[in-house]
PDB file of N, CA and C in Angstrom:
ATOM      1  N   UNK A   1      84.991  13.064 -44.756  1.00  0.00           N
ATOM      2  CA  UNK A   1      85.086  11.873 -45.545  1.00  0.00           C
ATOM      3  C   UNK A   1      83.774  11.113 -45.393  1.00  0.00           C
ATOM      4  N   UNK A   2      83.195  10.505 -46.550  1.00  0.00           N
ATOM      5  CA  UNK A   2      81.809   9.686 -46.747  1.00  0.00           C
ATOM      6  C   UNK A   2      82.267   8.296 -47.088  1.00  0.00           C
ATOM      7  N   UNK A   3      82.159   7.256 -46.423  1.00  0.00           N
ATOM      8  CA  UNK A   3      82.285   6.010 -46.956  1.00  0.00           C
ATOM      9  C   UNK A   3      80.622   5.778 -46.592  1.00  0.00           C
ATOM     10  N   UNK A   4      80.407   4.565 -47.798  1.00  0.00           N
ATOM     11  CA  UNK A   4      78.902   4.021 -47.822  1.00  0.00           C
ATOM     12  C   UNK A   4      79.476   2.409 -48.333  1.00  0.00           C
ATOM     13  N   UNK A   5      78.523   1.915 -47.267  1.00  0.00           N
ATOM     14  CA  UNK A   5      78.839   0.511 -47.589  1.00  0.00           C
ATOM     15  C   UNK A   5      77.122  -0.117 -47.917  1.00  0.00           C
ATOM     16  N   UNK A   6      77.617  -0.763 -49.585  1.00  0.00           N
ATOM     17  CA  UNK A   6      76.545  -1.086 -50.285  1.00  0.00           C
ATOM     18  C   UNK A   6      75.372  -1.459 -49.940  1.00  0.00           C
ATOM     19  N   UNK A   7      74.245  -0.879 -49.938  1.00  0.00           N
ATOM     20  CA  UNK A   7      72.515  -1.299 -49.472  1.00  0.00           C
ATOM     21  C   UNK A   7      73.042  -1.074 -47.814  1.00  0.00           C
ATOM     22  N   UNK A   8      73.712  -1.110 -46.879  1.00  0.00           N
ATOM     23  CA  UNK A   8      73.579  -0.767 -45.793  1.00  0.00           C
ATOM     24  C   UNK A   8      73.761   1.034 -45.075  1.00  0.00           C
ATOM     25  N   UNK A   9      75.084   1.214 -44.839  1.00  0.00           N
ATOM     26  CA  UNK A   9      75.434   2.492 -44.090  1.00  0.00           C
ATOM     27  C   UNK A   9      75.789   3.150 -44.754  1.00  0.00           C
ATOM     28  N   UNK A  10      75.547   4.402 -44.053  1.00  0.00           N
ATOM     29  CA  UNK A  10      76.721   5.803 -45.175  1.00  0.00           C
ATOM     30  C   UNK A  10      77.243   5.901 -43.307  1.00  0.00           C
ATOM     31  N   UNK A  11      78.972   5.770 -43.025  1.00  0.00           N
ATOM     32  CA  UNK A  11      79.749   6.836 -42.450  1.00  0.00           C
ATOM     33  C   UNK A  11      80.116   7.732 -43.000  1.00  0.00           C
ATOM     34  N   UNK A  12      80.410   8.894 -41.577  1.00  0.00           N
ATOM     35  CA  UNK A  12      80.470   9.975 -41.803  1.00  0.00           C
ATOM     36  C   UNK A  12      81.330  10.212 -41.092  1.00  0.00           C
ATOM     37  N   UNK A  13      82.876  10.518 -41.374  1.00  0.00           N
ATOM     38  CA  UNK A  13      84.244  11.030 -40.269  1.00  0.00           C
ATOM     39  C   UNK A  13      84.248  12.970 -40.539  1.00  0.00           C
ATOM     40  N   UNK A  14      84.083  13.209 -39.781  1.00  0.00           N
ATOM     41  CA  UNK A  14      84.380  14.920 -40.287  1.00  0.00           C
ATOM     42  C   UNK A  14      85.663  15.263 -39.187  1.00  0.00           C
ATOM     43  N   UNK A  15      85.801  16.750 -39.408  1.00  0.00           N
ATOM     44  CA  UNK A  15      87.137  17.009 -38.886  1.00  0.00           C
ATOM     45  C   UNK A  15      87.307  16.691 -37.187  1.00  0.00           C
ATOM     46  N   UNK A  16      88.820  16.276 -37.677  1.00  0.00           N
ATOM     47  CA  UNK A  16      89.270  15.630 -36.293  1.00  0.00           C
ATOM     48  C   UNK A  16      89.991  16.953 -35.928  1.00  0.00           C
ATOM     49  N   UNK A  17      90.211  16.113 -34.148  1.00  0.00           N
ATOM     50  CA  UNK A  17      91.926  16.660 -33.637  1.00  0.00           C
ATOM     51  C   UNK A  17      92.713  16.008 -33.481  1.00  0.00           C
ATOM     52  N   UNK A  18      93.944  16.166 -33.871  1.00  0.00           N
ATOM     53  CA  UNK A  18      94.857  14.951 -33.548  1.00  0.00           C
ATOM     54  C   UNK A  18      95.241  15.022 -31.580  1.00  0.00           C
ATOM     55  N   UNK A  19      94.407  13.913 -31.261  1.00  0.00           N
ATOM     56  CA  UNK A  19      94.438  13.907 -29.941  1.00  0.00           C
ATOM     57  C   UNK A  19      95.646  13.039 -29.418  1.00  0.00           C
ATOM     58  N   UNK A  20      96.269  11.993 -30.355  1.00  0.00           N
ATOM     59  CA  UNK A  20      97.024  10.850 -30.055  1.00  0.00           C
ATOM     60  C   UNK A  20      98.640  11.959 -30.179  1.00  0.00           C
ATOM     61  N   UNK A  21      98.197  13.157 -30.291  1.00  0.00           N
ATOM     62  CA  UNK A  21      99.765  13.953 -30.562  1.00  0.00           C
ATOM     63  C   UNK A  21     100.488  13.695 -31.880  1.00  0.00           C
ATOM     64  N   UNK A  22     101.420  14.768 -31.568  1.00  0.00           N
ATOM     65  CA  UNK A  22     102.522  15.473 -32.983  1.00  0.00           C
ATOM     66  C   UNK A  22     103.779  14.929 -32.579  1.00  0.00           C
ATOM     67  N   UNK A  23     104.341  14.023 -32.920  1.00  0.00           N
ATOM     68  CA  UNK A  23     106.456  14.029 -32.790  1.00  0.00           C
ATOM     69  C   UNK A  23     107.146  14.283 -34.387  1.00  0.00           C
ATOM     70  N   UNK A  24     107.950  15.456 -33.830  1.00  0.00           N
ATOM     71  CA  UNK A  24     108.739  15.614 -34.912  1.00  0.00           C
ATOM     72  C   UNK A  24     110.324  14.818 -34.319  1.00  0.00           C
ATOM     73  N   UNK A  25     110.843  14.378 -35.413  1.00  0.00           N
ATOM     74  CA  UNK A  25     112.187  13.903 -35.467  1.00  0.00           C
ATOM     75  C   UNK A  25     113.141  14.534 -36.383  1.00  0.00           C
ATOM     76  N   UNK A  26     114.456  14.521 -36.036  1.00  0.00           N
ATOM     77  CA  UNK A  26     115.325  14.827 -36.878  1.00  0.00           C
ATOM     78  C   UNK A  26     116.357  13.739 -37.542  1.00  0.00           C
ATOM     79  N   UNK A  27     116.229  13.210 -39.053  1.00  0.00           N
ATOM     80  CA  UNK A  27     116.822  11.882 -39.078  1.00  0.00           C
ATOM     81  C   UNK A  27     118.283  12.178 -40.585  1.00  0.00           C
ATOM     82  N   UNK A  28     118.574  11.662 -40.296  1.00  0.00           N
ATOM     83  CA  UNK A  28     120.015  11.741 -41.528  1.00  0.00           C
ATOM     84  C   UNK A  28     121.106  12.746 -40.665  1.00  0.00           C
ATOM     85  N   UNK A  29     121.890  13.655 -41.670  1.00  0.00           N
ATOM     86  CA  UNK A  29     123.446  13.717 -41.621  1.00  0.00           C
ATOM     87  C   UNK A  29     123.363  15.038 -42.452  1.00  0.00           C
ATOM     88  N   UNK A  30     123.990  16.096 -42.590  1.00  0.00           N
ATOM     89  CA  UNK A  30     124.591  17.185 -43.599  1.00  0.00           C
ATOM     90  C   UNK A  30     123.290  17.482 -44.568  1.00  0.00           C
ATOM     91  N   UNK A  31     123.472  16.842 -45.701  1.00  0.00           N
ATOM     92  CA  UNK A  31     122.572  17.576 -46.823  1.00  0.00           C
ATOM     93  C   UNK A  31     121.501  16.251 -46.861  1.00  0.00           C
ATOM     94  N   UNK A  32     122.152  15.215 -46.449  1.00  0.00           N
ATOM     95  CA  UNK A  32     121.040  13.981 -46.596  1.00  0.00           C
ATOM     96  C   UNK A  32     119.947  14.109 -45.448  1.00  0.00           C
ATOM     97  N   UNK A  33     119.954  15.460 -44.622  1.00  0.00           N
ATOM     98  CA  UNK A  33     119.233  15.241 -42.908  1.00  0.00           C
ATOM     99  C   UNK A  33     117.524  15.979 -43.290  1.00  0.00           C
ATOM    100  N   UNK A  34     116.932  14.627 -42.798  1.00  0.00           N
ATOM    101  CA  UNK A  34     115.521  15.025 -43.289  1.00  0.00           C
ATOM    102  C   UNK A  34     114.461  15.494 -41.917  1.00  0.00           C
ATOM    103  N   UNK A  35     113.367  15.597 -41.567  1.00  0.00           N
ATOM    104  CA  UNK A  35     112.670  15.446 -40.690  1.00  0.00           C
ATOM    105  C   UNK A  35     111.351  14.547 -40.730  1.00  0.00           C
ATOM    106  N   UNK A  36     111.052  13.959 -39.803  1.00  0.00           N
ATOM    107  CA  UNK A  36     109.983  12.919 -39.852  1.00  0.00           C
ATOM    108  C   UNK A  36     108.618  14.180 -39.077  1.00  0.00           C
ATOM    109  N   UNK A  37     107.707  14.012 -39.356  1.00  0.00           N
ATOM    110  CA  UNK A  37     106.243  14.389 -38.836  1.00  0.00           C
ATOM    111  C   UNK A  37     105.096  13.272 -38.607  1.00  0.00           C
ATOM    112  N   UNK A  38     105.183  12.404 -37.381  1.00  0.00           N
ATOM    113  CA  UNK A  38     104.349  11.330 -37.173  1.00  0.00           C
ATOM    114  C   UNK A  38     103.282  12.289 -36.317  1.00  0.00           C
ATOM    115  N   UNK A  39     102.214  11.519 -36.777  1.00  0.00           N
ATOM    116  CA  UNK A  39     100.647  12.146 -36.348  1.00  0.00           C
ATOM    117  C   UNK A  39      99.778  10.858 -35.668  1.00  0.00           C
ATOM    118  N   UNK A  40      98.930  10.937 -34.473  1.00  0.00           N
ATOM    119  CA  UNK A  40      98.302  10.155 -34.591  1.00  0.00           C
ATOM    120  C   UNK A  40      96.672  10.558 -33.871  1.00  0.00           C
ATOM    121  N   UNK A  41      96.221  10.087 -34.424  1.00  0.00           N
ATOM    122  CA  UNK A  41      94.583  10.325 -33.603  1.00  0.00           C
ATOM    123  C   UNK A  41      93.857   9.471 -33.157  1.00  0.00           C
ATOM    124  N   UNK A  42      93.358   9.724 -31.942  1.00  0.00           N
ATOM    125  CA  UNK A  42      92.554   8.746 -31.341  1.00  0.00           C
ATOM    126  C   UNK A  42      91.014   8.871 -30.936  1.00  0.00           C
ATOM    127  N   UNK A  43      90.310   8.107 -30.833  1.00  0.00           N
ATOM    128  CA  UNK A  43      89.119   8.274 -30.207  1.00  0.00           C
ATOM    129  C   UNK A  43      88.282   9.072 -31.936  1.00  0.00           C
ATOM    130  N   UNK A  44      88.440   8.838 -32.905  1.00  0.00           N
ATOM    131  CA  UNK A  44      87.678   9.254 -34.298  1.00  0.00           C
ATOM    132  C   UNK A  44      86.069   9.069 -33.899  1.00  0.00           C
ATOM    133  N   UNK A  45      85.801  10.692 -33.895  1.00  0.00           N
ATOM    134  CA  UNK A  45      84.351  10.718 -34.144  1.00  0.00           C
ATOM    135  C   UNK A  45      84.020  10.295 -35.353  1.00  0.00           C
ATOM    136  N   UNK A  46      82.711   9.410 -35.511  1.00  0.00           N
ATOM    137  CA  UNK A  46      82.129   9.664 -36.744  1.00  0.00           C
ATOM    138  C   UNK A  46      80.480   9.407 -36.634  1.00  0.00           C
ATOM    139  N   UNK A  47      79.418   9.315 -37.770  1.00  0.00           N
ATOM    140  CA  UNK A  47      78.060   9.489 -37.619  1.00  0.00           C
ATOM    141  C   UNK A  47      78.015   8.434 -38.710  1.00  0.00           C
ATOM    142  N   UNK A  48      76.733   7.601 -37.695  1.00  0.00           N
ATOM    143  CA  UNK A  48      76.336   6.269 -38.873  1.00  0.00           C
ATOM    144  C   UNK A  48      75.232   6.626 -39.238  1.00  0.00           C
ATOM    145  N   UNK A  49      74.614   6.133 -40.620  1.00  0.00           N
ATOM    146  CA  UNK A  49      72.945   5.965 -40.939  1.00  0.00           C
ATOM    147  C   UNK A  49      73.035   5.732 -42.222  1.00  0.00           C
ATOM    148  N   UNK A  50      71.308   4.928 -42.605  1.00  0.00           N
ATOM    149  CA  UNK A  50      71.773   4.483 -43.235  1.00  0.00           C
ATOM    150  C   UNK A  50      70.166   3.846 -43.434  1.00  0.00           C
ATOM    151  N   UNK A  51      70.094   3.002 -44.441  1.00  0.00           N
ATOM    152  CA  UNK A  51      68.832   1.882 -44.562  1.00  0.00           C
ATOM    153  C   UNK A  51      68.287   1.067 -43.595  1.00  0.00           C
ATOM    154  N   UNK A  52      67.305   0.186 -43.944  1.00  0.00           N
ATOM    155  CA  UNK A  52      67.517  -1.189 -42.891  1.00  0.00           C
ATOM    156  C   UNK A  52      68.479  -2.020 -42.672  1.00  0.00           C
ATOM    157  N   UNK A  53      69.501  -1.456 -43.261  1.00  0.00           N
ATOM    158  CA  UNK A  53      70.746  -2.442 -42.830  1.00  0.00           C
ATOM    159  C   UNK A  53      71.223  -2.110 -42.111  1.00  0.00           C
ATOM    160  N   UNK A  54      71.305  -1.189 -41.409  1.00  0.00           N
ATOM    161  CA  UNK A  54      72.109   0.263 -40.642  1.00  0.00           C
ATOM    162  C   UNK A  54      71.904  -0.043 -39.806  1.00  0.00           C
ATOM    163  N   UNK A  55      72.385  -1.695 -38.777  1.00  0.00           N
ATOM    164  CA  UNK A  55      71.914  -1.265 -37.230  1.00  0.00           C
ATOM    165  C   UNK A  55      72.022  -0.449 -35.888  1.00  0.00           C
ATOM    166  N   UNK A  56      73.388   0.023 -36.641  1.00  0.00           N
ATOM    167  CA  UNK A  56      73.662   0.433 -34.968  1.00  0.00           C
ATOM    168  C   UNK A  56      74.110   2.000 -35.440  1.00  0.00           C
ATOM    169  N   UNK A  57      72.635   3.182 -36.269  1.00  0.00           N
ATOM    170  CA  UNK A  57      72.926   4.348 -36.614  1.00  0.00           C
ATOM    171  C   UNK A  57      73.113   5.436 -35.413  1.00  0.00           C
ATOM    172  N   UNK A  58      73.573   6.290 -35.749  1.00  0.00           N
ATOM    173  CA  UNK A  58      74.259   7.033 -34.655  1.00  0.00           C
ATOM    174  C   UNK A  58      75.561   7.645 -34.577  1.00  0.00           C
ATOM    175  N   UNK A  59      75.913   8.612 -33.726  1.00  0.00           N
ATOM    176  CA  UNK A  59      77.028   9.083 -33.615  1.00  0.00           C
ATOM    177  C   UNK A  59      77.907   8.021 -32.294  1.00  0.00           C
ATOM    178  N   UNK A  60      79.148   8.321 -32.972  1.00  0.00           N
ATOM    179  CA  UNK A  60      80.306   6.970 -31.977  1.00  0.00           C
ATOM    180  C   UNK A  60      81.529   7.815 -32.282  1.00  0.00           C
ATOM    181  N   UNK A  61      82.420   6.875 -31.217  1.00  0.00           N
ATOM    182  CA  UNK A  61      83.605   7.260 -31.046  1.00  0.00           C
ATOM    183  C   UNK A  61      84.617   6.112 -31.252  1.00  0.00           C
ATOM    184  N   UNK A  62      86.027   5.755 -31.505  1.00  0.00           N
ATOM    185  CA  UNK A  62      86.530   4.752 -31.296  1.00  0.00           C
ATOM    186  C   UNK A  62      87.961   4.816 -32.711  1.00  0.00           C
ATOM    187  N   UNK A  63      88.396   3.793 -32.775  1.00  0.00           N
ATOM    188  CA  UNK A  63      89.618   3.772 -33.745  1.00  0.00           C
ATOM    189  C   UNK A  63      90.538   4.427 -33.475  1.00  0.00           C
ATOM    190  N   UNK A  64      91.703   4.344 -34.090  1.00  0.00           N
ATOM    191  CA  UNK A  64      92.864   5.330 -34.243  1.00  0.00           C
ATOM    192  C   UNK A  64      93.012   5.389 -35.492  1.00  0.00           C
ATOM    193  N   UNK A  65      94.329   6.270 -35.632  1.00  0.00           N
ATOM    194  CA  UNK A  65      94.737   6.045 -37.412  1.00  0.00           C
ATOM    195  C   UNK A  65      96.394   7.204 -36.835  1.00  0.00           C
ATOM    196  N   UNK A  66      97.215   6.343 -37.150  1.00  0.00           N
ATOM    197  CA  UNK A  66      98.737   6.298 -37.211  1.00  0.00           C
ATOM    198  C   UNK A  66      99.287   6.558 -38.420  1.00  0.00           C
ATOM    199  N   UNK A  67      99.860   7.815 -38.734  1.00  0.00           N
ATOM    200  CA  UNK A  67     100.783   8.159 -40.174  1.00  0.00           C
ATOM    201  C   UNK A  67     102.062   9.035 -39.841  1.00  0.00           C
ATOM    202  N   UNK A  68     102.881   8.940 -40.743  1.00  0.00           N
ATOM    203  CA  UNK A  68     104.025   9.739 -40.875  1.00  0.00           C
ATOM    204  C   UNK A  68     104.272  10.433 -42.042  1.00  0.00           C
ATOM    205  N   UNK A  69     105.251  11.652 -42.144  1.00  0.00           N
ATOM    206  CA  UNK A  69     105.756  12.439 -43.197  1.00  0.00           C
ATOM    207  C   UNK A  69     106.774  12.607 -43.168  1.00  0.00           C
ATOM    208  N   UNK A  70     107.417  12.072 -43.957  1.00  0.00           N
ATOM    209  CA  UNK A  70     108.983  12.343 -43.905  1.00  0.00           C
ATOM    210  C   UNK A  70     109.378  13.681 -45.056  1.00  0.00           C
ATOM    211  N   UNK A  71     109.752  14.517 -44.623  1.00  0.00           N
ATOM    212  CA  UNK A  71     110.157  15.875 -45.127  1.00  0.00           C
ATOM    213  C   UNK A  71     111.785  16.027 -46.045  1.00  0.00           C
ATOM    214  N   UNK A  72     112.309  15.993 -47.047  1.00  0.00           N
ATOM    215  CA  UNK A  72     113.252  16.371 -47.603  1.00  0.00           C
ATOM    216  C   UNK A  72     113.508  17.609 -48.722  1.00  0.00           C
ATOM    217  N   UNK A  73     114.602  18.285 -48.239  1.00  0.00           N
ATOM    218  CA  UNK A  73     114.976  19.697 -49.028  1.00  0.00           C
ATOM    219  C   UNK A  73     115.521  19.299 -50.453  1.00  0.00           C
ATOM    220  N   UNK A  74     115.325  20.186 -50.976  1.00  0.00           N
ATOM    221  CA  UNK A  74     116.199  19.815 -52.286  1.00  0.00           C
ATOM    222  C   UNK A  74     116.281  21.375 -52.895  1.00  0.00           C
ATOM    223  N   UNK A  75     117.087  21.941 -53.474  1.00  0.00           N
ATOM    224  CA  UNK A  75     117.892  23.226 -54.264  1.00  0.00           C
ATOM    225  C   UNK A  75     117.746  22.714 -55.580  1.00  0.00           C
ATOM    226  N   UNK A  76     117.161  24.173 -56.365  1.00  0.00           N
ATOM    227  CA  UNK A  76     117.625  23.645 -58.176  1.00  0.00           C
ATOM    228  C   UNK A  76     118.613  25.047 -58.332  1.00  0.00           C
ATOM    229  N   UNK A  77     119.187  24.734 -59.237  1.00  0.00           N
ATOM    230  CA  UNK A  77     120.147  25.936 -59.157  1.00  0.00           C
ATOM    231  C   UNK A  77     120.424  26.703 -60.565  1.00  0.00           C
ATOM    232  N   UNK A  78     120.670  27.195 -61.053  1.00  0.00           N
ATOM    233  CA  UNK A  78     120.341  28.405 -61.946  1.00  0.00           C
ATOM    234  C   UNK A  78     120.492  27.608 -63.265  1.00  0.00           C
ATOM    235  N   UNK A  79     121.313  26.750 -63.217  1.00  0.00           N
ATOM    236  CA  UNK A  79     121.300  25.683 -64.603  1.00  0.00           C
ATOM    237  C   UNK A  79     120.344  25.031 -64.467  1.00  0.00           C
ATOM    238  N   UNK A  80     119.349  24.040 -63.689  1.00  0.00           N
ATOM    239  CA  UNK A  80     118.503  23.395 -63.332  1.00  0.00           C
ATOM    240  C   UNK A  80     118.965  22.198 -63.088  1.00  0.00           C
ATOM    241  N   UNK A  81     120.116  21.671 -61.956  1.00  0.00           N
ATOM    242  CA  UNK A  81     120.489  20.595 -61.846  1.00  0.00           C
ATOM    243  C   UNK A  81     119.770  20.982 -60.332  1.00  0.00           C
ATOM    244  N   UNK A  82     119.412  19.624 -59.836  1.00  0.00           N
ATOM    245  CA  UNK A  82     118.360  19.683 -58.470  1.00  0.00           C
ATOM    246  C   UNK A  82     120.139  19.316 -57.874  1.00  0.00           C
ATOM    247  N   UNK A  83     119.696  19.486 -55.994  1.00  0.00           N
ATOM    248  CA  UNK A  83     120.886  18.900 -55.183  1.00  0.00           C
ATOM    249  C   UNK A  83     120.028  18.752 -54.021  1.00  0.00           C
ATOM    250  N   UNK A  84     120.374  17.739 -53.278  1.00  0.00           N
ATOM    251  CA  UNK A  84     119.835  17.616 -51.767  1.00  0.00           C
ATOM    252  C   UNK A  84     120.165  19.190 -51.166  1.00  0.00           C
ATOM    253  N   UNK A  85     119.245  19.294 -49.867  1.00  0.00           N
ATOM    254  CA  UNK A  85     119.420  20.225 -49.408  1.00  0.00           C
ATOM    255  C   UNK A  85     118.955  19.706 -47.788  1.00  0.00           C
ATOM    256  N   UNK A  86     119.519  20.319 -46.932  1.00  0.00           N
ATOM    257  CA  UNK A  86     119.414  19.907 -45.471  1.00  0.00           C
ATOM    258  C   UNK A  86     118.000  20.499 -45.625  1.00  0.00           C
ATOM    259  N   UNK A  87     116.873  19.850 -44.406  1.00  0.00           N
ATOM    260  CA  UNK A  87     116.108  20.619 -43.547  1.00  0.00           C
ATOM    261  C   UNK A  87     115.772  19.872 -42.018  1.00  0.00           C
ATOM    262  N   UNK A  88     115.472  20.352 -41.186  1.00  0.00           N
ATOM    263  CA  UNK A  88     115.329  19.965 -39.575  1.00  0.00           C
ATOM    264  C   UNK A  88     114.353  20.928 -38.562  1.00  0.00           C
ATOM    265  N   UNK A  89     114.228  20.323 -37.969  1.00  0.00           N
ATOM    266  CA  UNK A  89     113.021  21.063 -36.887  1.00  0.00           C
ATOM    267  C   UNK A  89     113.986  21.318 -35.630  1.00  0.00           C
ATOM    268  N   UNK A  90     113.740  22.693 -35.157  1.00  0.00           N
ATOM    269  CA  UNK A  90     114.504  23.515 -34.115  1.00  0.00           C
ATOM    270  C   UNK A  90     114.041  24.404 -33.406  1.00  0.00           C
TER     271      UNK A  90
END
């Protein structure tokens, strides 16, 4: 990812690891039961530079960034009416 902030920096995030860890959950009931996939990473490398505005160019470390995925099944069935469908982590 390239963000550039106007007349000053271009950052530069390239590939992470998710160091902050993986939890999967299992949430709902029968056909309504979904799974959650929360991710988080810590310590984001990235590389600054940039113009004379650019003071502090260089490679750094720092931030987090916290997300989730919530996962749901669904069946279409030979007529094409969709239906929930269970899925879960096991």
């Amino acid at each position: 990812m390239r963000i550039w902030i106007a007349g000053l920096c271009t950052l530069r995030i390239g590939s992470q690891v998710p160091r902050g860890g993986v939890a999967y959950t299992d949430t709902g009931t029968s056909r309504g039961r979904s799974f959650d996939a929360n991710i988080g990473l810590d310590d984001i490398a990235y590389r600054r530079s940039g113009g004379l505005g650019c003071l502090f160019a260089g490679d750094g470390t720092g931030g987090s960034l916290d997300y989730g995925i919530e996962f749901h099944g669904q069946v279409t069935s030979a007529a094409g009416k969709r239906e929930a469908a269970a899925v879960w982590v096991s």
